[in-house]
PDB file of N, CA and C in Angstrom:
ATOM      1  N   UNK A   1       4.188  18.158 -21.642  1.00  0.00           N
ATOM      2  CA  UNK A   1       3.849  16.749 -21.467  1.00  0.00           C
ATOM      3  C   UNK A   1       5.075  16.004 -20.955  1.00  0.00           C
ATOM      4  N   UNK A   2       4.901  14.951 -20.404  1.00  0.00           N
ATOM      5  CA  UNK A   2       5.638  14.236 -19.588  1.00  0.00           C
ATOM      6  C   UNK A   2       6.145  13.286 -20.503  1.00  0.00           C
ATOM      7  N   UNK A   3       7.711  12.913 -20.186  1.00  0.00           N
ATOM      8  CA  UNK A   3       8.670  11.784 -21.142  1.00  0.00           C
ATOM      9  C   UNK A   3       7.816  10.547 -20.342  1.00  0.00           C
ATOM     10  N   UNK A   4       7.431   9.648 -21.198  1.00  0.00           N
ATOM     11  CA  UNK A   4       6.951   8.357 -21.365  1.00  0.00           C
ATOM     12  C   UNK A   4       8.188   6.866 -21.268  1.00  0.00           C
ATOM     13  N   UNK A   5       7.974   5.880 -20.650  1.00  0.00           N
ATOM     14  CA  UNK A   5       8.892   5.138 -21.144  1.00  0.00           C
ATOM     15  C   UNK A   5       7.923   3.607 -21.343  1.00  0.00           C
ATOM     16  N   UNK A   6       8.754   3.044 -21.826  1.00  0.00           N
ATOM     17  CA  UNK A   6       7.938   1.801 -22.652  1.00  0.00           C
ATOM     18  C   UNK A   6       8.902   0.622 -21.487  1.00  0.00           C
ATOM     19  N   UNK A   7       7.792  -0.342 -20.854  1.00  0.00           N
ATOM     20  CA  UNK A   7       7.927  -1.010 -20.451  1.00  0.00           C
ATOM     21  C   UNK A   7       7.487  -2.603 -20.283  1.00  0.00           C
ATOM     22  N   UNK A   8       7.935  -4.302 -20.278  1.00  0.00           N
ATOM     23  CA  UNK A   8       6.795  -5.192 -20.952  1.00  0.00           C
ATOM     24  C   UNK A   8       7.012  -6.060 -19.383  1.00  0.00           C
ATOM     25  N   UNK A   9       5.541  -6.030 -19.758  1.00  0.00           N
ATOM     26  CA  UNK A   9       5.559  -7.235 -18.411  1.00  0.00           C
ATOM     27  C   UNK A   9       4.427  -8.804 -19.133  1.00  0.00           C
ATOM     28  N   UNK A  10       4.659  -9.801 -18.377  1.00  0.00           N
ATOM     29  CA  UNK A  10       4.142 -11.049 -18.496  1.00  0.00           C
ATOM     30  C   UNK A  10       2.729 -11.230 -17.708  1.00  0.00           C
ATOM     31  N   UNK A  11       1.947 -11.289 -18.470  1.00  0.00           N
ATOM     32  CA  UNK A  11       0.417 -11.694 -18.033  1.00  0.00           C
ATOM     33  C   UNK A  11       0.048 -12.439 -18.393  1.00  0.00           C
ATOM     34  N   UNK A  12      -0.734 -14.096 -17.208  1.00  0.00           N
ATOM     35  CA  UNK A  12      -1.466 -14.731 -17.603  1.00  0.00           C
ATOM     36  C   UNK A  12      -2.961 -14.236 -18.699  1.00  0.00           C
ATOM     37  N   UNK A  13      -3.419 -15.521 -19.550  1.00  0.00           N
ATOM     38  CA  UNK A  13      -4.617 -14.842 -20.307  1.00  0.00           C
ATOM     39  C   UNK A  13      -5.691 -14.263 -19.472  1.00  0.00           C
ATOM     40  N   UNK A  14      -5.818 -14.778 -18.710  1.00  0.00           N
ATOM     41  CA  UNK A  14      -6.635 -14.780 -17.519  1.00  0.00           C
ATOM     42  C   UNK A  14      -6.511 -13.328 -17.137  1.00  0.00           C
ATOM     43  N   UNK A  15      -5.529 -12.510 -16.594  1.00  0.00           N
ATOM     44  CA  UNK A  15      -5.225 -11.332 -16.220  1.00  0.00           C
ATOM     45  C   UNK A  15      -5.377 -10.201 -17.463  1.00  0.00           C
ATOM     46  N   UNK A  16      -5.271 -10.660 -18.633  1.00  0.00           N
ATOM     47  CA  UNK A  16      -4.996  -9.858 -19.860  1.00  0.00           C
ATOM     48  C   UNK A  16      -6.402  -9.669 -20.282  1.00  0.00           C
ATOM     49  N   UNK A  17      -7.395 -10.435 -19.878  1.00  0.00           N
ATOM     50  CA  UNK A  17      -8.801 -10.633 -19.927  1.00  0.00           C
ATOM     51  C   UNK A  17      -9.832  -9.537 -19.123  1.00  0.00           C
ATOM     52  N   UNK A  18      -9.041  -9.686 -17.731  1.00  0.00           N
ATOM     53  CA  UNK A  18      -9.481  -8.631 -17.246  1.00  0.00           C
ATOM     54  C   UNK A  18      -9.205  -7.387 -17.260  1.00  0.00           C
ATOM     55  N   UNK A  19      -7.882  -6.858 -17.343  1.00  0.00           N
ATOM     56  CA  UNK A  19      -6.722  -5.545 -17.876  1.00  0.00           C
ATOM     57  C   UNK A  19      -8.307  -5.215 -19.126  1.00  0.00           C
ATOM     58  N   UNK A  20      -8.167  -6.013 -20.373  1.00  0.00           N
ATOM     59  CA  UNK A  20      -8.831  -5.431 -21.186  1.00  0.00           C
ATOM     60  C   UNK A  20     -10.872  -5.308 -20.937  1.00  0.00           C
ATOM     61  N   UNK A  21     -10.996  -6.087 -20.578  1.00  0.00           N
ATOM     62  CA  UNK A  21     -12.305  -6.015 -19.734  1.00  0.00           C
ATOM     63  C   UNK A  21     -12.769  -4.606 -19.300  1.00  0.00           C
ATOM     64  N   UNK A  22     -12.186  -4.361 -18.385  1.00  0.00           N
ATOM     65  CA  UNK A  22     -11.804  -2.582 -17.261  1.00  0.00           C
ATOM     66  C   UNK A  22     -11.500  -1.749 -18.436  1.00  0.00           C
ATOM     67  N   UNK A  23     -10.428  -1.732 -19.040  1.00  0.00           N
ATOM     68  CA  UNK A  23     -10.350  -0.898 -20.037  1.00  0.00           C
ATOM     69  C   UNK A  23     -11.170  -0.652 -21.248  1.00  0.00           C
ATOM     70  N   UNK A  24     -11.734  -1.571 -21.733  1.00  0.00           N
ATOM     71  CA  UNK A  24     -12.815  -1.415 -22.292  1.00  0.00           C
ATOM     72  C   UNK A  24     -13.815  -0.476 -21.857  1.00  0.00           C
ATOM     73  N   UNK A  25     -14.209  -0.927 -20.658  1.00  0.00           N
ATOM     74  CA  UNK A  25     -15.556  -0.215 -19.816  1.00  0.00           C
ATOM     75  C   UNK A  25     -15.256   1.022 -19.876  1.00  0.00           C
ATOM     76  N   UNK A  26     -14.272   1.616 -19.615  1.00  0.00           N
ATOM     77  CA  UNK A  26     -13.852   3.030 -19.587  1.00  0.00           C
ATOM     78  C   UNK A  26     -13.715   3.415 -20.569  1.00  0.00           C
ATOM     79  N   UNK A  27     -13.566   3.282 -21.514  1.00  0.00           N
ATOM     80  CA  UNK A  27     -13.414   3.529 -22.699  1.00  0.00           C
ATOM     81  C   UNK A  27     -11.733   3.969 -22.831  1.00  0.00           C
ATOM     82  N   UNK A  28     -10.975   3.370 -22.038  1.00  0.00           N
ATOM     83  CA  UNK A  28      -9.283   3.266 -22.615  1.00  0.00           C
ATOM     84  C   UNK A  28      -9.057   2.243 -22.977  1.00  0.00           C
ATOM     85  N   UNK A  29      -7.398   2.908 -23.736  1.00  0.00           N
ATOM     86  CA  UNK A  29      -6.501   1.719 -23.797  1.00  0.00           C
ATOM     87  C   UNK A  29      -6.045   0.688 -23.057  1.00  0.00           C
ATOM     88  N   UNK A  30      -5.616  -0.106 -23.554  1.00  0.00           N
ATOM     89  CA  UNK A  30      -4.971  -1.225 -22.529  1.00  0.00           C
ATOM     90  C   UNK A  30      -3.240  -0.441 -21.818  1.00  0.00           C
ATOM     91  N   UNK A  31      -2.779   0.215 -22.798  1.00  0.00           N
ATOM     92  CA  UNK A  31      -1.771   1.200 -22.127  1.00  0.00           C
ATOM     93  C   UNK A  31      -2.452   1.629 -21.301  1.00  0.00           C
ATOM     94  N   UNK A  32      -2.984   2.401 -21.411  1.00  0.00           N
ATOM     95  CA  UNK A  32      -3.448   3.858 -20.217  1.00  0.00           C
ATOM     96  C   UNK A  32      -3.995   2.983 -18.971  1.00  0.00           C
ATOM     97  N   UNK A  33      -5.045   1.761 -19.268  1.00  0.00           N
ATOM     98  CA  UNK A  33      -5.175   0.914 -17.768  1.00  0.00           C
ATOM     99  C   UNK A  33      -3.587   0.710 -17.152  1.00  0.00           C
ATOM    100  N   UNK A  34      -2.716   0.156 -17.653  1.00  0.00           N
ATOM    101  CA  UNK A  34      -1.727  -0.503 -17.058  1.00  0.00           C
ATOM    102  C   UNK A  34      -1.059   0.845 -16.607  1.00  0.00           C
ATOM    103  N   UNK A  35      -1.217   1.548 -17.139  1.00  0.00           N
ATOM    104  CA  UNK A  35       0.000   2.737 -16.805  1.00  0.00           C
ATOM    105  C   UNK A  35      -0.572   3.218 -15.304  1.00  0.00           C
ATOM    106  N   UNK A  36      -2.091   3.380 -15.287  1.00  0.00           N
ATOM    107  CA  UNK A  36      -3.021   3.968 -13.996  1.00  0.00           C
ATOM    108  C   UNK A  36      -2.613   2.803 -12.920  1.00  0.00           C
ATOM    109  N   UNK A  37      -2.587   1.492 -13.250  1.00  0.00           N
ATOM    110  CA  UNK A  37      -2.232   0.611 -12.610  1.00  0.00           C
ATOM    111  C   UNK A  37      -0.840   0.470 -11.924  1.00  0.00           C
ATOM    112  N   UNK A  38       0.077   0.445 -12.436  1.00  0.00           N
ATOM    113  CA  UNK A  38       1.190   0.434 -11.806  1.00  0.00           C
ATOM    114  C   UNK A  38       1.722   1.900 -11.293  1.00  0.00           C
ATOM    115  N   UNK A  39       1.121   2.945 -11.537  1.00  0.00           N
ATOM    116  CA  UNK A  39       1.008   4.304 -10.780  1.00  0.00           C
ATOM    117  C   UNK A  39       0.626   4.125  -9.614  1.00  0.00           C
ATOM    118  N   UNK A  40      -0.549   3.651  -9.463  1.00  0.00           N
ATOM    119  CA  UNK A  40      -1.221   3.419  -8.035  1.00  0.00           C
ATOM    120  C   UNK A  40      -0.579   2.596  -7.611  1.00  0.00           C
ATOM    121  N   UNK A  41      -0.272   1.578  -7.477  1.00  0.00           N
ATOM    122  CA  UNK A  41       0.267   0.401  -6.703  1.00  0.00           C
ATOM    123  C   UNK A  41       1.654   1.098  -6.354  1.00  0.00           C
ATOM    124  N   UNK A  42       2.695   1.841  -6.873  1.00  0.00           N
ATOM    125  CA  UNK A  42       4.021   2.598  -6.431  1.00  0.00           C
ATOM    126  C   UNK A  42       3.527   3.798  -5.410  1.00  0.00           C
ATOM    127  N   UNK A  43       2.715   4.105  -6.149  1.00  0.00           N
ATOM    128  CA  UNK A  43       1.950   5.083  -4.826  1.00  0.00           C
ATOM    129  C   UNK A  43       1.804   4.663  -3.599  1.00  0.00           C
ATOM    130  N   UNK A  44       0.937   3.889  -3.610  1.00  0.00           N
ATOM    131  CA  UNK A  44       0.492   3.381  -2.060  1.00  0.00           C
ATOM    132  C   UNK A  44       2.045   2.442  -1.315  1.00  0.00           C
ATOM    133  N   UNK A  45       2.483   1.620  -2.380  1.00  0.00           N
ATOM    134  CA  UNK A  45       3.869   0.927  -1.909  1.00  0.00           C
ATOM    135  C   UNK A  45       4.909   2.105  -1.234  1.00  0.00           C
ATOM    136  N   UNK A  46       5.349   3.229  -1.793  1.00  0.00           N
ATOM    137  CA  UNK A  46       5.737   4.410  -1.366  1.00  0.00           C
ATOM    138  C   UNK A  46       4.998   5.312  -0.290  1.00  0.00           C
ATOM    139  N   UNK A  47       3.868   4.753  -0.073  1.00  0.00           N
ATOM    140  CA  UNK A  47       3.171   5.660   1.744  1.00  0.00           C
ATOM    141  C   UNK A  47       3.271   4.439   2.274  1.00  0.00           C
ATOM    142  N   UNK A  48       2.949   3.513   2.098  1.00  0.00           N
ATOM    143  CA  UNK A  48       3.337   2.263   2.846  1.00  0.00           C
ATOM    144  C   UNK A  48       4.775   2.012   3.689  1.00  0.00           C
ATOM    145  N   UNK A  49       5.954   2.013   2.745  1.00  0.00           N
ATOM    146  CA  UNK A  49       7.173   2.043   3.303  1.00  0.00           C
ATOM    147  C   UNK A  49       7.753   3.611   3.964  1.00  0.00           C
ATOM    148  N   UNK A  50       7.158   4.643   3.904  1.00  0.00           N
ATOM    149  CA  UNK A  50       7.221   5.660   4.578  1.00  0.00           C
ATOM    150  C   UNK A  50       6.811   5.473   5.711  1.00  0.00           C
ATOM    151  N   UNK A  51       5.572   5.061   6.202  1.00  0.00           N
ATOM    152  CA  UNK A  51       4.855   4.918   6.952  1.00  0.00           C
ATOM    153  C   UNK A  51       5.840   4.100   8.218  1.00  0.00           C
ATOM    154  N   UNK A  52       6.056   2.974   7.342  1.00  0.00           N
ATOM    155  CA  UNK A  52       6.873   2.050   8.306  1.00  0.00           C
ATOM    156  C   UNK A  52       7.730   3.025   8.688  1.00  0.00           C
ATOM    157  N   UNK A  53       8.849   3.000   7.988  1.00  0.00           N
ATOM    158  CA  UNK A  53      10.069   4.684   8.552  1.00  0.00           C
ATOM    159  C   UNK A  53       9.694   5.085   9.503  1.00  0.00           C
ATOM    160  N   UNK A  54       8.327   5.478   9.269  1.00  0.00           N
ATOM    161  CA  UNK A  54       8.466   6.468  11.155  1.00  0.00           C
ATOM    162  C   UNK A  54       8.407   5.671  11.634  1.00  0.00           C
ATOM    163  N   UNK A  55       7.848   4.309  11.943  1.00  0.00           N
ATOM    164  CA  UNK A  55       7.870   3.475  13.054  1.00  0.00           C
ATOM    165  C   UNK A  55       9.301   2.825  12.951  1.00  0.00           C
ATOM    166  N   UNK A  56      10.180   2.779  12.375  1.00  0.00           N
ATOM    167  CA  UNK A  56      11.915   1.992  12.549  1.00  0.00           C
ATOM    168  C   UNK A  56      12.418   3.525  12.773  1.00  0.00           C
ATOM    169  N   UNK A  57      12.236   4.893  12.595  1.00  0.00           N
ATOM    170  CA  UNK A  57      12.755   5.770  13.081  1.00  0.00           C
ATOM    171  C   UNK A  57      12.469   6.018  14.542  1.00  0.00           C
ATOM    172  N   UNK A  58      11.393   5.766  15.301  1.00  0.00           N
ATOM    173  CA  UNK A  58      10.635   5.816  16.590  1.00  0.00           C
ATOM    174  C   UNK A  58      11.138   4.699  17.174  1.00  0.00           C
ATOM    175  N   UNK A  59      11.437   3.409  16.598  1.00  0.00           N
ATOM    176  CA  UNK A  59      12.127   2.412  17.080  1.00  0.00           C
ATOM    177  C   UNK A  59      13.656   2.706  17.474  1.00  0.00           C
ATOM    178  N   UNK A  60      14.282   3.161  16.675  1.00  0.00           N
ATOM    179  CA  UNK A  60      15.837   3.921  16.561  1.00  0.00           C
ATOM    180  C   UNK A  60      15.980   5.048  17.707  1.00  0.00           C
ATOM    181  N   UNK A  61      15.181   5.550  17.914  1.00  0.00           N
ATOM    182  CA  UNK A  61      15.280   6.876  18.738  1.00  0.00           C
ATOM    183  C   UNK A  61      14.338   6.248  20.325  1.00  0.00           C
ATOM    184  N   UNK A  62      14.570   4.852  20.419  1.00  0.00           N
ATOM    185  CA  UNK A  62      13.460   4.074  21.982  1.00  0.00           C
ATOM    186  C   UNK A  62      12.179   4.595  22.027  1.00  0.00           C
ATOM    187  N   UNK A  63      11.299   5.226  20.854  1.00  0.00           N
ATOM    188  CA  UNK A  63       9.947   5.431  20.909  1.00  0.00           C
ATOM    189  C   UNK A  63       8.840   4.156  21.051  1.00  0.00           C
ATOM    190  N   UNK A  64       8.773   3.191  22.188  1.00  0.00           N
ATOM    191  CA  UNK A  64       8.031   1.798  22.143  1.00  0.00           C
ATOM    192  C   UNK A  64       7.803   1.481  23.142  1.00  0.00           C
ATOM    193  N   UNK A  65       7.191   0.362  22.948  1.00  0.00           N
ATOM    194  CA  UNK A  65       6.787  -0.308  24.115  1.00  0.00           C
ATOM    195  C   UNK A  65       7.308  -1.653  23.847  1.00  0.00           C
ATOM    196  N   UNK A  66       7.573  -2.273  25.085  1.00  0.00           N
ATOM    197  CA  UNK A  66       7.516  -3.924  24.979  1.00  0.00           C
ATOM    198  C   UNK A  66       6.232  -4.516  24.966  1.00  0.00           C
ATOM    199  N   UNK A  67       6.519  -5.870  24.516  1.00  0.00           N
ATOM    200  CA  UNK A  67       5.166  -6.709  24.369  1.00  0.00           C
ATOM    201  C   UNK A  67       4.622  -6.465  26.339  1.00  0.00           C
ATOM    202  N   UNK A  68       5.238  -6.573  27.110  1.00  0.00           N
ATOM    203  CA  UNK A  68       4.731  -6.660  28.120  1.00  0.00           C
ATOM    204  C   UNK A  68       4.534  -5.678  28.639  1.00  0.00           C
ATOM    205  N   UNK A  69       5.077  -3.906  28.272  1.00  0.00           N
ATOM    206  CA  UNK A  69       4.592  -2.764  28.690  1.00  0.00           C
ATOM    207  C   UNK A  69       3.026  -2.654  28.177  1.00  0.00           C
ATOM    208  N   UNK A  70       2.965  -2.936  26.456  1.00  0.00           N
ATOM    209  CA  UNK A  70       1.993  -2.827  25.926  1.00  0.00           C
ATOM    210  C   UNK A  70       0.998  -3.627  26.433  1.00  0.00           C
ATOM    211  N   UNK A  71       1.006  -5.367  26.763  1.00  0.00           N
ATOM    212  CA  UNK A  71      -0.201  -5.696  27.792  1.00  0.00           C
ATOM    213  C   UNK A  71      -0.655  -4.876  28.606  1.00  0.00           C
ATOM    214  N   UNK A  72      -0.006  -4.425  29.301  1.00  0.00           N
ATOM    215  CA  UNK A  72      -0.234  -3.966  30.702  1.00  0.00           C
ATOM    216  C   UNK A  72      -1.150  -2.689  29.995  1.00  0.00           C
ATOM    217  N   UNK A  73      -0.637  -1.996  29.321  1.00  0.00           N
ATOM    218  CA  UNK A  73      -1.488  -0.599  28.339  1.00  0.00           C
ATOM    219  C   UNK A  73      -2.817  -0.832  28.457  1.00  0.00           C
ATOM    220  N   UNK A  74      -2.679  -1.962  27.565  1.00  0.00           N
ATOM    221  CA  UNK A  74      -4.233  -2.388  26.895  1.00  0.00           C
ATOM    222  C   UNK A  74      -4.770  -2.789  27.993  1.00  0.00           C
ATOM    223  N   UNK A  75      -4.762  -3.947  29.150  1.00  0.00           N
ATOM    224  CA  UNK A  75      -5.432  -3.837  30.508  1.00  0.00           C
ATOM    225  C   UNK A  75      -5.667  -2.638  31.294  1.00  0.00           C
ATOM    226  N   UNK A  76      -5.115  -2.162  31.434  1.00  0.00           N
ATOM    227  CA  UNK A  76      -5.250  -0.740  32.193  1.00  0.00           C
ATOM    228  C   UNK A  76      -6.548  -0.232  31.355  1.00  0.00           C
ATOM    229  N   UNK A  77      -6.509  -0.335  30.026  1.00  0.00           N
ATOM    230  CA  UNK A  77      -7.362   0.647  29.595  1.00  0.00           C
ATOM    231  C   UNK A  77      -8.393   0.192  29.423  1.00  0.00           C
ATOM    232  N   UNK A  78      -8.922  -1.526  29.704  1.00  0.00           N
ATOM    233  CA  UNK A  78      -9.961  -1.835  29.566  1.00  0.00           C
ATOM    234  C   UNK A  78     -10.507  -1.700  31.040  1.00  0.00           C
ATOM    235  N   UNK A  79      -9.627  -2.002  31.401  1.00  0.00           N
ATOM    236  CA  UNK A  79     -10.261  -1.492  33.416  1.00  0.00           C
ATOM    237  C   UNK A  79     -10.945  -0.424  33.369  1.00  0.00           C
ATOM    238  N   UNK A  80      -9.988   1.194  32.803  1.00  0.00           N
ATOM    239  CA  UNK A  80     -10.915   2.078  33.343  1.00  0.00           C
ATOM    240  C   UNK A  80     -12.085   2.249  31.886  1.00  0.00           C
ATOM    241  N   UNK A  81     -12.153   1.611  31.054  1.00  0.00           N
ATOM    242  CA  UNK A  81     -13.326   1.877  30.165  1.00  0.00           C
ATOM    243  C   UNK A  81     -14.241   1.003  31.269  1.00  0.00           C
ATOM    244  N   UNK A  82     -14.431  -0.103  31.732  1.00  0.00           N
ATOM    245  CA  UNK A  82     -14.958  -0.831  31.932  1.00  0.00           C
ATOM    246  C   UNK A  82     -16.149  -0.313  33.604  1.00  0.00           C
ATOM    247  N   UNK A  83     -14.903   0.593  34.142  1.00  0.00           N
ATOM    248  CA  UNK A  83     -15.273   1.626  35.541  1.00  0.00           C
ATOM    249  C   UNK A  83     -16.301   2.318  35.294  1.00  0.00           C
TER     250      UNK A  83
END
């Protein structure tokens, strides 16, 4: 089993309403919601800022277009869809 750490955060009632709401329904704790919760959200925040990376690494290495190469892209390509 995995080391645990104890962490406190500030929730309106309003938010603490719903946290326990969801958790209820499932039949968990209000731990185990929050813990699934801030798992996911580091998750996706972590493919998110990866994601970017390749595009500031592709930027770094002249992988782009200018705003005005890229017009020209997107016209071109509605021309020949349009042919």
């Amino acid at each position: 089993m995995s080391k645990t750490s104890v962490i406190t955060a500030r929730v309106d009632a309003e938010t603490l309403a719903l946290i326990d709401k969801v958790a209820k329904a499932q039949g968990r704790s209000r731990a185990w919601f929050v813990s699934q919760a801030v798992q996911q959200k580091a998750e996706r925040l972590t493919e998110e800022q990866a994601f970017i990376q390749v595009g500031i690494d592709a930027i770094e290495r002249g992988e782009y277009l200018t705003h005005e190469e890229m017009l020209a892209w997107w016209e071109a390509r509605k021309q020949r869809k349009a042919a």
